[in-house]
PDB file of N, CA and C in Angstrom:
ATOM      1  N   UNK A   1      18.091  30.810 -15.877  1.00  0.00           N
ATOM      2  CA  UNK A   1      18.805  29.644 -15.400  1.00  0.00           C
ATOM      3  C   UNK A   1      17.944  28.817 -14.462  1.00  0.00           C
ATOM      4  N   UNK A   2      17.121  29.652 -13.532  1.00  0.00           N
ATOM      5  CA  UNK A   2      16.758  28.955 -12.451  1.00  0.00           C
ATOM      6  C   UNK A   2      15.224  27.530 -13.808  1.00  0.00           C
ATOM      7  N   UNK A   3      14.589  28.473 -14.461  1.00  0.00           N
ATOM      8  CA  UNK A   3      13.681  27.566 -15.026  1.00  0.00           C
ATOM      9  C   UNK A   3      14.246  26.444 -15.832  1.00  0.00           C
ATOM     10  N   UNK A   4      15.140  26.383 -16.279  1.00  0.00           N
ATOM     11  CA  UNK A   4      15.800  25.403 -16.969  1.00  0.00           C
ATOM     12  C   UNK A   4      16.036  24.354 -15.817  1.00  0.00           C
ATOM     13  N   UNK A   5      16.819  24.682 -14.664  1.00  0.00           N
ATOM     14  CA  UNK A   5      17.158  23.613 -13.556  1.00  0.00           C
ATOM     15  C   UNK A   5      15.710  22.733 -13.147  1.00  0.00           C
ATOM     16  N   UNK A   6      14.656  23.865 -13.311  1.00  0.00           N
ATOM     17  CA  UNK A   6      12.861  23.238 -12.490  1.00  0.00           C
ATOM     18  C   UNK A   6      12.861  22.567 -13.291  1.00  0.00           C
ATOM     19  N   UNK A   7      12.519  22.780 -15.098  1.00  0.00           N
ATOM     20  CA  UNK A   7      12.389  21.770 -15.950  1.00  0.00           C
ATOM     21  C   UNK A   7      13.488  20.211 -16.272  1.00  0.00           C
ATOM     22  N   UNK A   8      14.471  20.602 -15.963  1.00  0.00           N
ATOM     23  CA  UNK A   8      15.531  19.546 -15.765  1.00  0.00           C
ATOM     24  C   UNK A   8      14.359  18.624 -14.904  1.00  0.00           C
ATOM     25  N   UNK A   9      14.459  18.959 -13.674  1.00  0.00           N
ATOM     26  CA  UNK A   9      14.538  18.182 -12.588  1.00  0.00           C
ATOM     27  C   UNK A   9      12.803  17.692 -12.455  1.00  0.00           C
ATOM     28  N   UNK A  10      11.927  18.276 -13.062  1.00  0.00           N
ATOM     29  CA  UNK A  10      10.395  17.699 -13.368  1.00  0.00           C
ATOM     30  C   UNK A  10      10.754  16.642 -14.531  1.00  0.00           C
ATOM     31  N   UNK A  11      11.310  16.765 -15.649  1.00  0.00           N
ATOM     32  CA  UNK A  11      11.485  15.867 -16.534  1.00  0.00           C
ATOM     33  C   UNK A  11      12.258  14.271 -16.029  1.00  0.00           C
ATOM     34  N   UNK A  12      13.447  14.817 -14.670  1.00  0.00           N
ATOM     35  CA  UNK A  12      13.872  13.379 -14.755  1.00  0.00           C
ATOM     36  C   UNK A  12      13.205  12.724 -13.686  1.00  0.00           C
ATOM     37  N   UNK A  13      11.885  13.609 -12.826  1.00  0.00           N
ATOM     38  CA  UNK A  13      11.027  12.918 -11.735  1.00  0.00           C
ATOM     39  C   UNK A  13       9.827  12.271 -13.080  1.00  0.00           C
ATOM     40  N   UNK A  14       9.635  12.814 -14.232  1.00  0.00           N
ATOM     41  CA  UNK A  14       8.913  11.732 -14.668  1.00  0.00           C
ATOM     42  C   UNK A  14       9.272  11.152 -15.483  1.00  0.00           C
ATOM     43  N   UNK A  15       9.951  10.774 -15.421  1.00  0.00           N
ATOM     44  CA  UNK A  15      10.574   9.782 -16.098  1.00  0.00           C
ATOM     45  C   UNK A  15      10.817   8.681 -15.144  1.00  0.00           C
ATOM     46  N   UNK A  16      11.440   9.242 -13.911  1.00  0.00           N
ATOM     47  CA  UNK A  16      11.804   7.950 -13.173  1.00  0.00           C
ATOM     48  C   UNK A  16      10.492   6.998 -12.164  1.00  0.00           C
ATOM     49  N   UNK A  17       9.600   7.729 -12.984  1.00  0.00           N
ATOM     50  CA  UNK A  17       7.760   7.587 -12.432  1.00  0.00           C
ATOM     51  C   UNK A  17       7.719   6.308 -13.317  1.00  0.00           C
ATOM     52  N   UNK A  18       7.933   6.907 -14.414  1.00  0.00           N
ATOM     53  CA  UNK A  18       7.565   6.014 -15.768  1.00  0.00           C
ATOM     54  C   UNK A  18       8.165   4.658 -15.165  1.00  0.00           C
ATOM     55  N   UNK A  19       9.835   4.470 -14.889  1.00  0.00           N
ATOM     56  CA  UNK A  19      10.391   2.946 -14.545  1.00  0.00           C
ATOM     57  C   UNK A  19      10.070   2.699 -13.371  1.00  0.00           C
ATOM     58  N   UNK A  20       9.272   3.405 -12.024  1.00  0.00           N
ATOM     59  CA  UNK A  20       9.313   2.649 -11.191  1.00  0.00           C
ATOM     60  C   UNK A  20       8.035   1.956 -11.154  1.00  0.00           C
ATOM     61  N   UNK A  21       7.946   0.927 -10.160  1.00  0.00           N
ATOM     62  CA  UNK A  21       7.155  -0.396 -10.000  1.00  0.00           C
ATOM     63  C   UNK A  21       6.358   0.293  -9.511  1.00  0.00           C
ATOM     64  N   UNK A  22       4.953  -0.364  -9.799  1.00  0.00           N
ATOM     65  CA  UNK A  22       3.301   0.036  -9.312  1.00  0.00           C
ATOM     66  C   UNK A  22       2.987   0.074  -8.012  1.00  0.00           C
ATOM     67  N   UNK A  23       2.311   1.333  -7.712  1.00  0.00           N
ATOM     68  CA  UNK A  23       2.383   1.701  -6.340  1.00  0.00           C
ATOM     69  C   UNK A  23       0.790   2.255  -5.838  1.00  0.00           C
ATOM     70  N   UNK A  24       0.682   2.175  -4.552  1.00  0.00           N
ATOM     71  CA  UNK A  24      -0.948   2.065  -4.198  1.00  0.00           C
ATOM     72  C   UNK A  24      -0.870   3.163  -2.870  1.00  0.00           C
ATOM     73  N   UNK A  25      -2.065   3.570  -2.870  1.00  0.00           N
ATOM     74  CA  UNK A  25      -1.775   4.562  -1.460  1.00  0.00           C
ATOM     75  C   UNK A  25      -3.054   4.253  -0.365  1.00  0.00           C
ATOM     76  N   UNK A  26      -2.608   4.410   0.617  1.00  0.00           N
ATOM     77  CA  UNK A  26      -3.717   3.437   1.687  1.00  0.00           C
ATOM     78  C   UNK A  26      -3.722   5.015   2.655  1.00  0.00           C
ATOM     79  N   UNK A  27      -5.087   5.002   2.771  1.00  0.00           N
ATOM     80  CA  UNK A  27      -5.605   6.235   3.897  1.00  0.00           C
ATOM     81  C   UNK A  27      -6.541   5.976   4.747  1.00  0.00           C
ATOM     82  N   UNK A  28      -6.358   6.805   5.927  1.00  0.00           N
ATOM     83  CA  UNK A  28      -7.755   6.359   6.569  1.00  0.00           C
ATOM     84  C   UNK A  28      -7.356   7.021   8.163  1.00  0.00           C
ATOM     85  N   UNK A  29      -8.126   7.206   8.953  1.00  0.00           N
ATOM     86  CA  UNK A  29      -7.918   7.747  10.727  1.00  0.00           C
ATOM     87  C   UNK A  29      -7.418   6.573  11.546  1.00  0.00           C
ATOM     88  N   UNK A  30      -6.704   7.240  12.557  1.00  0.00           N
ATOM     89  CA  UNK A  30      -6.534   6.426  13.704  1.00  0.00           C
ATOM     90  C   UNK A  30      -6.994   6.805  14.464  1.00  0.00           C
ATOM     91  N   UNK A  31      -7.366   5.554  15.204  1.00  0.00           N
ATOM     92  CA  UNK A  31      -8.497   6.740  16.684  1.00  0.00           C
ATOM     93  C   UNK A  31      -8.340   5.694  17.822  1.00  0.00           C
ATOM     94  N   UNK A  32      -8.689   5.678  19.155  1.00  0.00           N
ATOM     95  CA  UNK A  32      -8.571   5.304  20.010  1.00  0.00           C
ATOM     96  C   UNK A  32      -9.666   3.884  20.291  1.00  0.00           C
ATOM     97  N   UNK A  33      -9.569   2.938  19.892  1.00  0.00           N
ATOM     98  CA  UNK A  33     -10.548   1.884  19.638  1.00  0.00           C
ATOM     99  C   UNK A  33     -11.486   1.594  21.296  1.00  0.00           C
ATOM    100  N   UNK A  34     -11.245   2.819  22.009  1.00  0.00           N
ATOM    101  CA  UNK A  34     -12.449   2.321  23.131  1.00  0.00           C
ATOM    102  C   UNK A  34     -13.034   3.954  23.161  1.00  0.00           C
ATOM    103  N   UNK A  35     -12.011   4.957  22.851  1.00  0.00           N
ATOM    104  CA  UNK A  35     -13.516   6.376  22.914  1.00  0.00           C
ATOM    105  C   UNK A  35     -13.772   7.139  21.220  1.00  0.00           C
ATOM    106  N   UNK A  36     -13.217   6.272  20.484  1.00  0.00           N
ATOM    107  CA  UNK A  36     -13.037   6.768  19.209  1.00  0.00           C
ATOM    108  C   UNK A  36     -12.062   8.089  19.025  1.00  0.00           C
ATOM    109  N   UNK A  37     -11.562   8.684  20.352  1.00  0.00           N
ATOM    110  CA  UNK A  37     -11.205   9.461  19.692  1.00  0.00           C
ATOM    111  C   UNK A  37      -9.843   9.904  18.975  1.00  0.00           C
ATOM    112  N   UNK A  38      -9.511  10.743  18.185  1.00  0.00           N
ATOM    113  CA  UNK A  38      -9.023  10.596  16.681  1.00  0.00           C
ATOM    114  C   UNK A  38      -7.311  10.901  17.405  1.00  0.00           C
ATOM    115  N   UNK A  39      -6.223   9.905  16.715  1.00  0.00           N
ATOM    116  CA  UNK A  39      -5.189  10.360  17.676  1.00  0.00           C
ATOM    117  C   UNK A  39      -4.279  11.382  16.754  1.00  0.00           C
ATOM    118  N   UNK A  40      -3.836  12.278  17.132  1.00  0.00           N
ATOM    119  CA  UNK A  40      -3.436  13.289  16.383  1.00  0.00           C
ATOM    120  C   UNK A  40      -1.235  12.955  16.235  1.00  0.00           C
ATOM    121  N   UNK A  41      -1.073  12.636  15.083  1.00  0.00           N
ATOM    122  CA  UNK A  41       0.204  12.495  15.523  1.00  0.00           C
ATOM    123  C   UNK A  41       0.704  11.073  15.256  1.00  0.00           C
ATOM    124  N   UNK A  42      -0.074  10.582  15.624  1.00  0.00           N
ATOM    125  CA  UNK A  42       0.271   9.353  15.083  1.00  0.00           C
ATOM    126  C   UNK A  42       1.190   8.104  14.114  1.00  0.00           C
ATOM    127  N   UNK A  43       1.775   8.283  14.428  1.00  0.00           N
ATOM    128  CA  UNK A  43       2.998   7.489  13.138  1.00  0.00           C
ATOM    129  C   UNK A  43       2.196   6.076  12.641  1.00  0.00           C
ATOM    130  N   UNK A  44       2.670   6.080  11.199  1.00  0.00           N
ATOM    131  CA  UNK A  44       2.517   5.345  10.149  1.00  0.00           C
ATOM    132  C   UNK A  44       3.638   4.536   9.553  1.00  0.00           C
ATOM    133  N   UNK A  45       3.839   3.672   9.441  1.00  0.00           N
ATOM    134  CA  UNK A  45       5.290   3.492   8.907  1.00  0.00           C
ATOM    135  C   UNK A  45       4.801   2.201   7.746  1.00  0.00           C
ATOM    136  N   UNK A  46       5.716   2.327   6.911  1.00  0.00           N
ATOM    137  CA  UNK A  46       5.992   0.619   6.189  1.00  0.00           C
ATOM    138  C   UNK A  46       7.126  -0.273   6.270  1.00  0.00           C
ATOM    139  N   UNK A  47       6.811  -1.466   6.885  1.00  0.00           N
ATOM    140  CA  UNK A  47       8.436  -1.933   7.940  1.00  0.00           C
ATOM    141  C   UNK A  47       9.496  -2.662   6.805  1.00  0.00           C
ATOM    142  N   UNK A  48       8.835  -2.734   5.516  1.00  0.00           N
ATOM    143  CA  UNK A  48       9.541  -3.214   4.571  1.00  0.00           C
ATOM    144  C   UNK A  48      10.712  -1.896   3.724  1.00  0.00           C
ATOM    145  N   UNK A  49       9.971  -1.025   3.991  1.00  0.00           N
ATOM    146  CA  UNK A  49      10.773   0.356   2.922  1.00  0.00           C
ATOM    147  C   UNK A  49      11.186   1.414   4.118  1.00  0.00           C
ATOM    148  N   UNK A  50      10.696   0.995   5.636  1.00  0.00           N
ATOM    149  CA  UNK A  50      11.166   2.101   6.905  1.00  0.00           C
ATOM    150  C   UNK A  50      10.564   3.632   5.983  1.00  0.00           C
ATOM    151  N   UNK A  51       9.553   3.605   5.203  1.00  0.00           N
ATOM    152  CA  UNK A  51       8.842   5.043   4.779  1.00  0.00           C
ATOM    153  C   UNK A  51       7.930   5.239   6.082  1.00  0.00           C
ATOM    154  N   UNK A  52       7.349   6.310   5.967  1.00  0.00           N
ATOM    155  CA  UNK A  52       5.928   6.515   6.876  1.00  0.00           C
ATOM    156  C   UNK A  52       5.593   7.929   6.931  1.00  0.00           C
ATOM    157  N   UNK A  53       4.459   7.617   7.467  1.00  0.00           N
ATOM    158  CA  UNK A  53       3.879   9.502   7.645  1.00  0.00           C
ATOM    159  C   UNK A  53       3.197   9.733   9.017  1.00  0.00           C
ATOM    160  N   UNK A  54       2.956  10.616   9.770  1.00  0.00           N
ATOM    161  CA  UNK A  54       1.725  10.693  10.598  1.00  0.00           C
ATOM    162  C   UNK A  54       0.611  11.302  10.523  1.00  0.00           C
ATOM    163  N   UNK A  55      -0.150  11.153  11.266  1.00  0.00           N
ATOM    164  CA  UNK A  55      -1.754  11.517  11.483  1.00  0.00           C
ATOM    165  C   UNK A  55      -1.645  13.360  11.558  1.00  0.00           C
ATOM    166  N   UNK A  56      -2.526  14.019  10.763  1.00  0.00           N
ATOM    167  CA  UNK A  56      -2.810  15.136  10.791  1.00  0.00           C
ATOM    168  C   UNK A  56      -3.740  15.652  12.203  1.00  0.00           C
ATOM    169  N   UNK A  57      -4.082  16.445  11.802  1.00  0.00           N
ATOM    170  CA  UNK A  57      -4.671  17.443  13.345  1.00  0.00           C
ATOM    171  C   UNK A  57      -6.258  16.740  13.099  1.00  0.00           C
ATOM    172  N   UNK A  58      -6.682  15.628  12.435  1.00  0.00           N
ATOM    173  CA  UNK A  58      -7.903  15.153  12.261  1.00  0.00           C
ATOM    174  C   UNK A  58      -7.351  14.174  12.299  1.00  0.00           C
ATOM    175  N   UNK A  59      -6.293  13.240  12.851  1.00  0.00           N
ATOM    176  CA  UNK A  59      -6.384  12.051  12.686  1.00  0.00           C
ATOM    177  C   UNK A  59      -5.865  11.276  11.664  1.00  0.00           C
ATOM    178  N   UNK A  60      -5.954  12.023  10.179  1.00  0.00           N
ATOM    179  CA  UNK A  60      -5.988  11.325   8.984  1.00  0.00           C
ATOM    180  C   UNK A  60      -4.680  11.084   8.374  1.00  0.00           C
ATOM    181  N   UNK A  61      -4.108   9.910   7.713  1.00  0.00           N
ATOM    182  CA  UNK A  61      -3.010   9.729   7.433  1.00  0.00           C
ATOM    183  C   UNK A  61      -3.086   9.671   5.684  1.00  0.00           C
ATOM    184  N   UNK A  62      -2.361   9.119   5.032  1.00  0.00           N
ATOM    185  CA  UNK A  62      -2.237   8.848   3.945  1.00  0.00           C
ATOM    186  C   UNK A  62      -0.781   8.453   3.077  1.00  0.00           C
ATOM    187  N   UNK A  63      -0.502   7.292   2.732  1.00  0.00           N
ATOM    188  CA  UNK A  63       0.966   6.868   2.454  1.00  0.00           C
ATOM    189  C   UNK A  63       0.565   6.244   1.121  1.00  0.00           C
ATOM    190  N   UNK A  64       1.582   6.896   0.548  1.00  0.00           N
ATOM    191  CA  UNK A  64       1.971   5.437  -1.249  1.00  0.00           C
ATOM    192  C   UNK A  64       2.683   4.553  -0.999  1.00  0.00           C
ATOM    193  N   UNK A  65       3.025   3.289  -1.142  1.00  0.00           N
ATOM    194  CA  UNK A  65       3.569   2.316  -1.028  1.00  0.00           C
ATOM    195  C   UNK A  65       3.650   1.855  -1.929  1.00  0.00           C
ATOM    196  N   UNK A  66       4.827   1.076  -2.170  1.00  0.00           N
ATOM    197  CA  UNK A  66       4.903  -0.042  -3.310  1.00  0.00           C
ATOM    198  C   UNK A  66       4.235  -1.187  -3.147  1.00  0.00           C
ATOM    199  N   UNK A  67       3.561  -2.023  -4.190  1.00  0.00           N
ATOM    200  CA  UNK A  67       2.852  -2.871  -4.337  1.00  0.00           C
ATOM    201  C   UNK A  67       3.270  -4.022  -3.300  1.00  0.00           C
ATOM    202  N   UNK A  68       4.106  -4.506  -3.343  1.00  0.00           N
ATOM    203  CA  UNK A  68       4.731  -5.564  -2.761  1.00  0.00           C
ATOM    204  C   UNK A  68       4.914  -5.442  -0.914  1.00  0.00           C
ATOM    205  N   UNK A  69       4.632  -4.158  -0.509  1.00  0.00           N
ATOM    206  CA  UNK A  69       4.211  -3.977   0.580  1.00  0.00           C
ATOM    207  C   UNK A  69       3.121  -4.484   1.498  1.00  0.00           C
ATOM    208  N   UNK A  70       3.166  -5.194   2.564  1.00  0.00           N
ATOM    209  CA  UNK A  70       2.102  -5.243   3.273  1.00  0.00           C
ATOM    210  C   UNK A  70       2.408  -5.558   4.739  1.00  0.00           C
ATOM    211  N   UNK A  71       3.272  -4.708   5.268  1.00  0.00           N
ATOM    212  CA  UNK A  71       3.125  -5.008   6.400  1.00  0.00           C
ATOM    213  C   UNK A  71       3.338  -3.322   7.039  1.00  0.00           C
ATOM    214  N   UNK A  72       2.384  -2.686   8.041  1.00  0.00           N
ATOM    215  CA  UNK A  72       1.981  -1.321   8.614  1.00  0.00           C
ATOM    216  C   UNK A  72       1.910  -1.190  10.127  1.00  0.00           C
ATOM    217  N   UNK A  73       3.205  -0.738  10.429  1.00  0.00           N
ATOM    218  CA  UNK A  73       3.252  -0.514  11.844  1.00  0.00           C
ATOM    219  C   UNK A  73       2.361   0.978  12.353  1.00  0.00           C
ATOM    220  N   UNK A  74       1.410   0.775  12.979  1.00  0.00           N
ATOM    221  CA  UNK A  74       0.825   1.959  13.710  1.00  0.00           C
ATOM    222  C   UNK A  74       1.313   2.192  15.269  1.00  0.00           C
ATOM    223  N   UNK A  75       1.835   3.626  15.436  1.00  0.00           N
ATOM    224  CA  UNK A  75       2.284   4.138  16.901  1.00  0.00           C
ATOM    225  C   UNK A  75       1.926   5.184  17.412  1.00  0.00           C
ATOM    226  N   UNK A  76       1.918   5.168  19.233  1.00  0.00           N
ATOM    227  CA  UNK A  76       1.744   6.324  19.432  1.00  0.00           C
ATOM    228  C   UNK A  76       1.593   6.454  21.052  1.00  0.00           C
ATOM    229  N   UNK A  77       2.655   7.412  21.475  1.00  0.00           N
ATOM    230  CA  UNK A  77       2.924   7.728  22.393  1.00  0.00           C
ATOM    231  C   UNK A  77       2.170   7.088  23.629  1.00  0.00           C
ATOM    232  N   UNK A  78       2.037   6.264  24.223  1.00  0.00           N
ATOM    233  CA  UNK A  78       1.094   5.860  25.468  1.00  0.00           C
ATOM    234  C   UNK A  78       0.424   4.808  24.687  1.00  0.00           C
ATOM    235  N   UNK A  79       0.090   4.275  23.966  1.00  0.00           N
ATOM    236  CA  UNK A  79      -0.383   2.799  23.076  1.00  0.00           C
ATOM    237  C   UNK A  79       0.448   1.689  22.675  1.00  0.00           C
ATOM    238  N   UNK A  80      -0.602   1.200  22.487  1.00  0.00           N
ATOM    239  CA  UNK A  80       0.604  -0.194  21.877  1.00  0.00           C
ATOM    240  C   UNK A  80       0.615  -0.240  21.167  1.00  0.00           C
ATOM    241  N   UNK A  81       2.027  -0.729  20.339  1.00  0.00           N
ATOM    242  CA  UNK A  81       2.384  -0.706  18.448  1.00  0.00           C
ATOM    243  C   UNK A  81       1.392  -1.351  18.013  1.00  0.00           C
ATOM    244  N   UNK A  82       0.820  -1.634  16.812  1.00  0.00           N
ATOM    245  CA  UNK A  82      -0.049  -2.558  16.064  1.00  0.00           C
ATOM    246  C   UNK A  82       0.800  -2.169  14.569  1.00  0.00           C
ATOM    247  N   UNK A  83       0.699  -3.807  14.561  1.00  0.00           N
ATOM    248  CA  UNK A  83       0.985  -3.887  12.978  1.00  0.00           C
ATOM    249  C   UNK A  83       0.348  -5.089  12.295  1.00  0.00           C
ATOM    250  N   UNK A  84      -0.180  -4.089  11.159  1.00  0.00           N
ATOM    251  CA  UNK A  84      -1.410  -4.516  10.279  1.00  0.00           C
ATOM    252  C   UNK A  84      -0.855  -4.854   8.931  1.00  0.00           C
ATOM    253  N   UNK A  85      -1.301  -6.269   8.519  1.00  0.00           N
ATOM    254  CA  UNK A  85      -0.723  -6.717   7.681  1.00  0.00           C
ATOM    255  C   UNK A  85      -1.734  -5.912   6.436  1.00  0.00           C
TER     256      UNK A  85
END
């Protein structure tokens, strides 16, 4: 029973891959723009879809977005928001 439910539910994630709209994924570090160094934690967001991710224990983020996206709020505790079109 249980493999029938996994295969159910892989079949209707691709499928619903297949109809959705083209999507791009943007990566890269955040770091402290006067000692470089890497901020751990960091929130990511996209202010159009309220998605986001944060910064790993290196800094590094990585988000998919839909095409039609372009606007990227960066945060973090003691900094100032920036948002990058």
């Amino acid at each position: 029973m249980r493999k029938i439910n996994l295969i159910s539910v892989l079949v209707l994630f691709f499928s619903l891959s297949l109809i959705a709209q083209e999507k791009f994924t943007i990566s890269g570090y955040i770091s402290d723009a006067t000692s470089g160094e890497r901020l751990i934690g960091a929130s990511v967001s996209n202010l159009q879809t309220n998605s986001g991710t944060i910064t790993n224990t290196y800094g590094f983020y990585s988000i998919t977005l839909p095409a039609d996206s372009v606007f990227l709020a960066i945060s973090y505790v003691g900094y100032q928001p920036q948002i990058i079109p």
